[in-house]
N, C-alpha and C. Protein backbone atom coordinates (compact mmCIF):
# COMPACT_ATOMS: atom_id res chain seq x y z
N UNK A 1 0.84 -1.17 0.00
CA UNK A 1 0.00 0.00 0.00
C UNK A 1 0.89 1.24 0.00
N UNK A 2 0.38 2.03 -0.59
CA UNK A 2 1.32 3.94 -0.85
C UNK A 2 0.80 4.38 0.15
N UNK A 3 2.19 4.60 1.17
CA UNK A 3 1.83 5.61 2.14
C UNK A 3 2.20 7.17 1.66
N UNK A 4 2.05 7.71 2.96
CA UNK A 4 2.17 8.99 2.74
C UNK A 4 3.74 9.72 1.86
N UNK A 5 4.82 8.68 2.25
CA UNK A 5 6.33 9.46 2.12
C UNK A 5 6.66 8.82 0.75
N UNK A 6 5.74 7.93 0.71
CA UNK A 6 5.85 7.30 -1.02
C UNK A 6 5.39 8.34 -1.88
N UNK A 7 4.30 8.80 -1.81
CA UNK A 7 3.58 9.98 -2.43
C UNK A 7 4.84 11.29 -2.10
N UNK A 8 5.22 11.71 -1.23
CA UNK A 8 6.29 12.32 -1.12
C UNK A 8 7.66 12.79 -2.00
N UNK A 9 7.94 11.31 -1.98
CA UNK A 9 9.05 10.75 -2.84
C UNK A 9 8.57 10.59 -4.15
N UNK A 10 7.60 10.30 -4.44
CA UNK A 10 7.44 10.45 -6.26
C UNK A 10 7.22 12.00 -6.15
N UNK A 11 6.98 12.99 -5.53
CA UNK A 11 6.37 14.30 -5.50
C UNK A 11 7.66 15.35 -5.81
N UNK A 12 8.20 14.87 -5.46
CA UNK A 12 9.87 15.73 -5.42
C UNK A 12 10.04 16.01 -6.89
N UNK A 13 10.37 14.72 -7.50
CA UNK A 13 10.90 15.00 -8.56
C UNK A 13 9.81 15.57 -9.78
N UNK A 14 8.26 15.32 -9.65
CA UNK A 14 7.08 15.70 -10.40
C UNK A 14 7.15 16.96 -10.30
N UNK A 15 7.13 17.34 -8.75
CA UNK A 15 7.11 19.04 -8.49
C UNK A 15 8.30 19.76 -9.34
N UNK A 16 9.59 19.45 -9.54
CA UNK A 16 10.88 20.02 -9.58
C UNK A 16 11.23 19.84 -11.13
N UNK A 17 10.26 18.97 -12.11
CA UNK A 17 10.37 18.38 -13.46
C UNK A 17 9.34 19.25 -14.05
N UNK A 18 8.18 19.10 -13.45
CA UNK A 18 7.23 19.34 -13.74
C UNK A 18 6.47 20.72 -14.16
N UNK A 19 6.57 21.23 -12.98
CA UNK A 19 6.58 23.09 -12.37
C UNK A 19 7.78 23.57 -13.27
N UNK A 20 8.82 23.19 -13.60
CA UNK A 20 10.20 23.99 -14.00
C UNK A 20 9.07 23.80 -15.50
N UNK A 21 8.66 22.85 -16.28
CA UNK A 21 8.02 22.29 -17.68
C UNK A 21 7.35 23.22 -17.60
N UNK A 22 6.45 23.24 -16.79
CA UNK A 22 4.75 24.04 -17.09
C UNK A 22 5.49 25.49 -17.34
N UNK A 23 6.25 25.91 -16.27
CA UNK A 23 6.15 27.31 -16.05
C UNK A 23 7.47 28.00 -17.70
N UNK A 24 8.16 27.09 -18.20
CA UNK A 24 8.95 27.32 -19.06
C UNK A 24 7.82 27.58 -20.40
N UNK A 25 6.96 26.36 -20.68
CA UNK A 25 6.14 26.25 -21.92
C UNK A 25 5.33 27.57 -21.49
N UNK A 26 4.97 28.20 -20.55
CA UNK A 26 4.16 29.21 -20.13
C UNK A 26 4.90 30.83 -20.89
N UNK A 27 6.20 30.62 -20.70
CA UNK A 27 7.08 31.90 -21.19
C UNK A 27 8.53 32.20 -20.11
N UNK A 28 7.84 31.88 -18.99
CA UNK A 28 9.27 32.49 -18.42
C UNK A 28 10.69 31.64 -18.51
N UNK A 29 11.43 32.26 -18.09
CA UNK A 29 12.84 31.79 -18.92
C UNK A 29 13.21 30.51 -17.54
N UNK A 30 13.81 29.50 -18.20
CA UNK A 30 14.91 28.88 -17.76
C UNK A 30 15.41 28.99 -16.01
N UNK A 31 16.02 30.17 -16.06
CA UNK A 31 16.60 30.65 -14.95
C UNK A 31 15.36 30.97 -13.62
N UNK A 32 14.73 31.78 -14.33
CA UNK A 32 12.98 31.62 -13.33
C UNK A 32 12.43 30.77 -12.77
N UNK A 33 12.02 29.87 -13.64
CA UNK A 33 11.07 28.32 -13.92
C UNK A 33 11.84 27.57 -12.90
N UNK A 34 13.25 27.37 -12.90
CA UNK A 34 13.71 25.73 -12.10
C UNK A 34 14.21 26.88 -10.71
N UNK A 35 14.05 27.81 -10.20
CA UNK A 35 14.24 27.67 -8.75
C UNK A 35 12.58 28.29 -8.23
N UNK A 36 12.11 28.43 -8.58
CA UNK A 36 10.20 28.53 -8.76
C UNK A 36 10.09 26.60 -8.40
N UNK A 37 10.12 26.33 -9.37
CA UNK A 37 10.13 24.78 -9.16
C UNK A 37 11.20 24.16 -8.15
N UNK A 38 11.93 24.02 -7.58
CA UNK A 38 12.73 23.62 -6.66
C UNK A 38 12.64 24.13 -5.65
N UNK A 39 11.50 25.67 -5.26
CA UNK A 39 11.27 26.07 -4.09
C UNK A 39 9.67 25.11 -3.51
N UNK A 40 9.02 24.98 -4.80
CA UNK A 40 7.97 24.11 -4.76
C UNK A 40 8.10 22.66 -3.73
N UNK A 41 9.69 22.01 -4.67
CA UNK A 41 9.81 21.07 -4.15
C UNK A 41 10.45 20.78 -2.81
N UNK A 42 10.76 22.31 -2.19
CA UNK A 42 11.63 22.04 -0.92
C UNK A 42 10.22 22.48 -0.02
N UNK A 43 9.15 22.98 -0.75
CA UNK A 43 8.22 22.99 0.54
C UNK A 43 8.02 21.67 0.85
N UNK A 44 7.92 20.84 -0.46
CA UNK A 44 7.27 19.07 -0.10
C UNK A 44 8.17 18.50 0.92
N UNK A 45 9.52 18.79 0.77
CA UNK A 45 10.14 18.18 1.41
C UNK A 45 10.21 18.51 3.09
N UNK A 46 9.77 19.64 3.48
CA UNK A 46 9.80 20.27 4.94
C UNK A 46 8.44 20.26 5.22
N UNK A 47 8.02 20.17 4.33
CA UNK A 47 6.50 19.28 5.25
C UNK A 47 6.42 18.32 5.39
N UNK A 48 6.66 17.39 4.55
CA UNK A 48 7.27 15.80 4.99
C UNK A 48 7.91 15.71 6.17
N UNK A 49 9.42 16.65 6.52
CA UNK A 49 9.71 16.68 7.56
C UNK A 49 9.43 17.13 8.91
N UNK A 50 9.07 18.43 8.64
CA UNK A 50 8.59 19.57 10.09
C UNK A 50 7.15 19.65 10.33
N UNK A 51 6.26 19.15 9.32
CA UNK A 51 4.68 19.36 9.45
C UNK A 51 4.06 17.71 10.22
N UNK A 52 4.30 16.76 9.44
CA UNK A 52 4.13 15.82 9.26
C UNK A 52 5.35 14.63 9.61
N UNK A 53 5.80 14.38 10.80
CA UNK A 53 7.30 13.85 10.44
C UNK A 53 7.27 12.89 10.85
N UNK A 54 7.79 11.98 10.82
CA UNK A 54 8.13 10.72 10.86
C UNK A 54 8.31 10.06 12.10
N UNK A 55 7.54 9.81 12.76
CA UNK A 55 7.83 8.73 13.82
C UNK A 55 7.14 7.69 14.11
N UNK A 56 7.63 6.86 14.77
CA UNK A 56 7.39 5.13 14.97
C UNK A 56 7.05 4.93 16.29
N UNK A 57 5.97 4.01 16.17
CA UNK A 57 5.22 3.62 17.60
C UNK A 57 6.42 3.42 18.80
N UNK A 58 7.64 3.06 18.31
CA UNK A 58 8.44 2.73 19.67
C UNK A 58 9.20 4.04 19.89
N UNK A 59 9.36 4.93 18.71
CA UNK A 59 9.75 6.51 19.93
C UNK A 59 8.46 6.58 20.94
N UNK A 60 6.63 6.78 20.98
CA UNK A 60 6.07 7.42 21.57
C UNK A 60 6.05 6.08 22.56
N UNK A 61 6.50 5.05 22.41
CA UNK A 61 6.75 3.97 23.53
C UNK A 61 7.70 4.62 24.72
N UNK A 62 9.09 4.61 24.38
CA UNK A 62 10.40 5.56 24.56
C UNK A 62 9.86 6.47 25.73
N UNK A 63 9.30 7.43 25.09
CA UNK A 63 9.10 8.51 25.88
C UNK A 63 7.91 8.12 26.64
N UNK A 64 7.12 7.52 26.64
CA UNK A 64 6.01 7.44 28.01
C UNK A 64 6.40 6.69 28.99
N UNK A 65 7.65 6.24 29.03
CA UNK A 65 8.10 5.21 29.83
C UNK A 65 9.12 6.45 30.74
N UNK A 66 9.14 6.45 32.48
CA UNK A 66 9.84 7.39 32.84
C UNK A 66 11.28 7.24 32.95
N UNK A 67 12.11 8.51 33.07
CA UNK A 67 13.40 7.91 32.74
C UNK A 67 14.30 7.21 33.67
N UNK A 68 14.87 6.39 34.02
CA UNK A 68 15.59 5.64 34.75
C UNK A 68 16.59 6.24 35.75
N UNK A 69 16.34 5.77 36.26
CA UNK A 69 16.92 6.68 37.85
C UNK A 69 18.64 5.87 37.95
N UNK A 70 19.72 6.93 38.03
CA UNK A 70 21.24 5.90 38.00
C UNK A 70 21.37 5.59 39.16
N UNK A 71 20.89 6.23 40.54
CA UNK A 71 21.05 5.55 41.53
C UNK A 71 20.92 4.29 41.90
């Protein structure tokens, strides 16, 4: 099944191929188009990370467990 970071990961390069395509066939030049498009694709990527991020049932395990006393 396609999770979320799969959709992610095909998204990068669609956004950064794609957006640079559209916005070139549209008129603007070259130099415009691919950091327009590569700002596109660094939002995907920091929302993937900072919005939405990645963690696994055994970090929120981790942390509900209190921390161990060295004494």
């Amino acid at each position: 099944m396609t999770g979320y970071y799969d959709i992610v990961l095909g998204l990068i390069p669609v956004a950064l191929l794609g957006i640079t395509a559209a916005l070139t066939l549209v008129g603007l030049s070259m130099t415009t188009a691919i950091p327009i498009g590569a700002f596109v694709a660094m939002g995907i990527i920091g929302h993937a990370m900072f919005v939405n991020t990645p963690a696994d049932a055994s970090d929120e395990a981790r942390s509900a467990r209190p921390p161990l006393n060295a004494d």
